[in-house]
C-alpha atoms as a PDB file:
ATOM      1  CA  UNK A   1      61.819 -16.837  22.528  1.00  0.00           C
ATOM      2  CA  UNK A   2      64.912 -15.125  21.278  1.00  0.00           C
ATOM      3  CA  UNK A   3      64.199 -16.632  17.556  1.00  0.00           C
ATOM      4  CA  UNK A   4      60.795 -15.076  17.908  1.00  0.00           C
ATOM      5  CA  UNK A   5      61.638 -11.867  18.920  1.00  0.00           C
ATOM      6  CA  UNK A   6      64.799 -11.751  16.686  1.00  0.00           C
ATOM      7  CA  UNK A   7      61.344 -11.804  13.877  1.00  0.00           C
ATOM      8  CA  UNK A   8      60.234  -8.814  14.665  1.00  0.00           C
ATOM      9  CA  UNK A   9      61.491  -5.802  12.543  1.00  0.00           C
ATOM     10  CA  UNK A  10      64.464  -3.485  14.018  1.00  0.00           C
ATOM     11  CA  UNK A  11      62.095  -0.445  13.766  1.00  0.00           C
ATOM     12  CA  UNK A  12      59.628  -1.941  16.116  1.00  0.00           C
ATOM     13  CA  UNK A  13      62.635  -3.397  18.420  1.00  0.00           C
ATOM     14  CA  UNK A  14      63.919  -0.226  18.684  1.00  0.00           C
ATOM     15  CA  UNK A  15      60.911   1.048  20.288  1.00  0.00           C
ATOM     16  CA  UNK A  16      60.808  -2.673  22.879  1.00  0.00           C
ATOM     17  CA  UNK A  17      62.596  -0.327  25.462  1.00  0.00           C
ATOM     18  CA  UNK A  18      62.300  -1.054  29.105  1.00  0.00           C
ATOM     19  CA  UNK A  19      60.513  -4.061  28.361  1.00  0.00           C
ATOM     20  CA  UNK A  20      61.834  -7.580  30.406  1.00  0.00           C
ATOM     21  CA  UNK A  21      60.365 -10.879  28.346  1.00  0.00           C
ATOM     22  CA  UNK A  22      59.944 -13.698  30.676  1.00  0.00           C
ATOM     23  CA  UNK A  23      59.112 -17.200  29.724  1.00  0.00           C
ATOM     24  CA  UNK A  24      57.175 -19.287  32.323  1.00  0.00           C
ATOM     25  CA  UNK A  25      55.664 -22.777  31.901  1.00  0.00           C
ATOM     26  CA  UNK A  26      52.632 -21.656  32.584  1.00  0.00           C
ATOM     27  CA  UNK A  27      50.371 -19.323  34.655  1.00  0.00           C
ATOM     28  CA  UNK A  28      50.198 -19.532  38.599  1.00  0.00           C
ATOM     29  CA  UNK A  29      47.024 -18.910  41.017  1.00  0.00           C
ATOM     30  CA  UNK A  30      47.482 -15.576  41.256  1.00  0.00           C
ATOM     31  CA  UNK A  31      48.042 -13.896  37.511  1.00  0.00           C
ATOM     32  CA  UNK A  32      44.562 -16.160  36.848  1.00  0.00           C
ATOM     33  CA  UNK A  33      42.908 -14.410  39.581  1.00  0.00           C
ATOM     34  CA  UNK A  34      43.988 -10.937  38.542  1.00  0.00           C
ATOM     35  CA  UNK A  35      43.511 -11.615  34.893  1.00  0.00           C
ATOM     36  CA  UNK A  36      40.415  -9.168  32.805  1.00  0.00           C
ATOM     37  CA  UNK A  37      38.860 -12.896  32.248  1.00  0.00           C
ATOM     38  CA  UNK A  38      38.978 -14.701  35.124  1.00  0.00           C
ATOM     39  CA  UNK A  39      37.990 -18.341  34.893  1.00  0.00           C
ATOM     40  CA  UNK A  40      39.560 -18.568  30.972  1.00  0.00           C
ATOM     41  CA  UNK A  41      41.138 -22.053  30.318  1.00  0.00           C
ATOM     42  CA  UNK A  42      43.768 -20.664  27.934  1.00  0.00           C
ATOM     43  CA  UNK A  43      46.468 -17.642  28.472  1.00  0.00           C
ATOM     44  CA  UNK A  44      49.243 -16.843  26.234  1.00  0.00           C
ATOM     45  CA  UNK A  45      50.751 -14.414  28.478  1.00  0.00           C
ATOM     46  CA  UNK A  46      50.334 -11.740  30.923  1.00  0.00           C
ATOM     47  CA  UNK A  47      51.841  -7.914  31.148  1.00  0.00           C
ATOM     48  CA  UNK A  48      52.401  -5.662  34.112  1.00  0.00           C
ATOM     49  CA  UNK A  49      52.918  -2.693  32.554  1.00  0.00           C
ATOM     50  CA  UNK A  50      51.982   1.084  32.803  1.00  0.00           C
ATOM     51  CA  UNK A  51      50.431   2.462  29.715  1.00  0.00           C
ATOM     52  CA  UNK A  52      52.493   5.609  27.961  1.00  0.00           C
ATOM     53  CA  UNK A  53      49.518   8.045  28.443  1.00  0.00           C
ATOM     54  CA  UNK A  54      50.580   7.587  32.055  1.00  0.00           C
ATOM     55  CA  UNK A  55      53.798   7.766  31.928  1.00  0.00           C
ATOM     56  CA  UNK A  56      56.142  10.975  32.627  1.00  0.00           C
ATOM     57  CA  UNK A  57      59.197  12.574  31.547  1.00  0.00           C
ATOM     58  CA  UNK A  58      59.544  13.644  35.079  1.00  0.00           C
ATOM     59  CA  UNK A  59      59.580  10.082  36.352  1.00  0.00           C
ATOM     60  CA  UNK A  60      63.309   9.347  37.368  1.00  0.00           C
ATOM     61  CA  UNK A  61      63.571   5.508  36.937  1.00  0.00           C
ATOM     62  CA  UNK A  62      61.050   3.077  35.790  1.00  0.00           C
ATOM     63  CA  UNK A  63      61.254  -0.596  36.790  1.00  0.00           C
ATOM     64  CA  UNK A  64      60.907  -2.372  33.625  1.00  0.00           C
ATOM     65  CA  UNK A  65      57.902  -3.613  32.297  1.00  0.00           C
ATOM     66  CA  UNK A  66      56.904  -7.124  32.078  1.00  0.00           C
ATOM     67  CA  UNK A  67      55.556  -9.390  29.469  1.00  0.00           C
ATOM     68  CA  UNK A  68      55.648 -13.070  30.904  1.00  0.00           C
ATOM     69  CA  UNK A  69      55.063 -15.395  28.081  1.00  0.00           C
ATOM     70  CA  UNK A  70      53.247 -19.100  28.958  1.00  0.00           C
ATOM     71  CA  UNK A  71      54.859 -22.034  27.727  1.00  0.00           C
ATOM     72  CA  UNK A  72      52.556 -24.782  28.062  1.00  0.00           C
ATOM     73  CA  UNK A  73      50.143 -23.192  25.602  1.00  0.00           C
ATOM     74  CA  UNK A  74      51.925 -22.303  23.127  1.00  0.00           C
ATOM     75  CA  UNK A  75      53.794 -25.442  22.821  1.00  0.00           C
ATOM     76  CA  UNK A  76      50.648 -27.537  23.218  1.00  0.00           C
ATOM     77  CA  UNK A  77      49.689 -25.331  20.354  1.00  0.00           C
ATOM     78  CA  UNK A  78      52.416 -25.620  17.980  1.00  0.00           C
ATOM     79  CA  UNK A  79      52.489 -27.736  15.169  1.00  0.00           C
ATOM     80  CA  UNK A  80      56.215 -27.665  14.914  1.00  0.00           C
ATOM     81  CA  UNK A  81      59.293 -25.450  15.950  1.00  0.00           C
ATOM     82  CA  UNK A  82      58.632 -22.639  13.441  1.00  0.00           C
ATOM     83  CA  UNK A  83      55.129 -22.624  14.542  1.00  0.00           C
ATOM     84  CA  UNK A  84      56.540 -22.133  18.233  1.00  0.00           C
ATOM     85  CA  UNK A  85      58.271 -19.360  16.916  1.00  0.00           C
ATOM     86  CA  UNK A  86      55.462 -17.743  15.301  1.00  0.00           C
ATOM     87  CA  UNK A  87      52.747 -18.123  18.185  1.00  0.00           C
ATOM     88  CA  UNK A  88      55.510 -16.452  20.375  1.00  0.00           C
ATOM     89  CA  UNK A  89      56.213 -13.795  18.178  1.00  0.00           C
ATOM     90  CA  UNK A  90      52.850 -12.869  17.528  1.00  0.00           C
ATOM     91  CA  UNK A  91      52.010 -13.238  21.684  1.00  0.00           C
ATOM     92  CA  UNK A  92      55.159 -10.621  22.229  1.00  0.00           C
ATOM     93  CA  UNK A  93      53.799  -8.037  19.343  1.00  0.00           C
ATOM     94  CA  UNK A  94      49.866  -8.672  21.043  1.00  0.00           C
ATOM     95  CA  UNK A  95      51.290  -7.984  24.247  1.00  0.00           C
ATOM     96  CA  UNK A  96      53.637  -4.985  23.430  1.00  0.00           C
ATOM     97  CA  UNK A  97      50.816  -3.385  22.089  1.00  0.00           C
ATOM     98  CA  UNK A  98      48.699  -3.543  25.024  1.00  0.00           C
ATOM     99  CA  UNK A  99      51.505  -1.843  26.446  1.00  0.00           C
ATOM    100  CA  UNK A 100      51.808   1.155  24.271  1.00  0.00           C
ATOM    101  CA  UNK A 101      48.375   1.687  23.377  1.00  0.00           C
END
């Protein structure tokens, strides 16, 4: 995961604050049952985040938020390491932007 984000250009890292990447073999129970598709056979990865249009200055501390990246299907996925690499990259940009939309 750290070759994969290291990919991604320093003027969109810069702006990856507050952000904790987690890597987890794959999904449990629970972030299935409280994904938007329940039921789907295939997750990349799942965010608990609170979009910026809700966010506030005026808000002291933030706990970080979190972008929890599957294992299982990207590697099942991948063709070879650089294609590991790529899906995960391209998971952590899909996922940021869900977060900053």
């Amino acid at each position: 995961m750290a070759a994969a984000y290291a990919r991604i250009p320093a003027r969109f890292r810069r702006r990856l604050k507050n952000i904790a990447l987690w890597w987890n073999p794959s999904q449990v129970p629970e972030q299935l049952a409280a994904a938007a598709r329940p039921g789907e056979a295939l997750y990349w990865a799942s965010t608990k985040a609170a979009r910026l249009t809700r966010r506030s200055v005026f808000e002291p501390f933030a706990m970080p938020d979190r972008i929890t990246i599957f294992q299982g299907p990207h590697e099942r996925l991948a063709t070879s390491p650089e294609h590991l690499a790529r899906l995960v990259e391209d998971t952590v940009w899909h996922e940021w932007r869900t977060t900053s939309a």
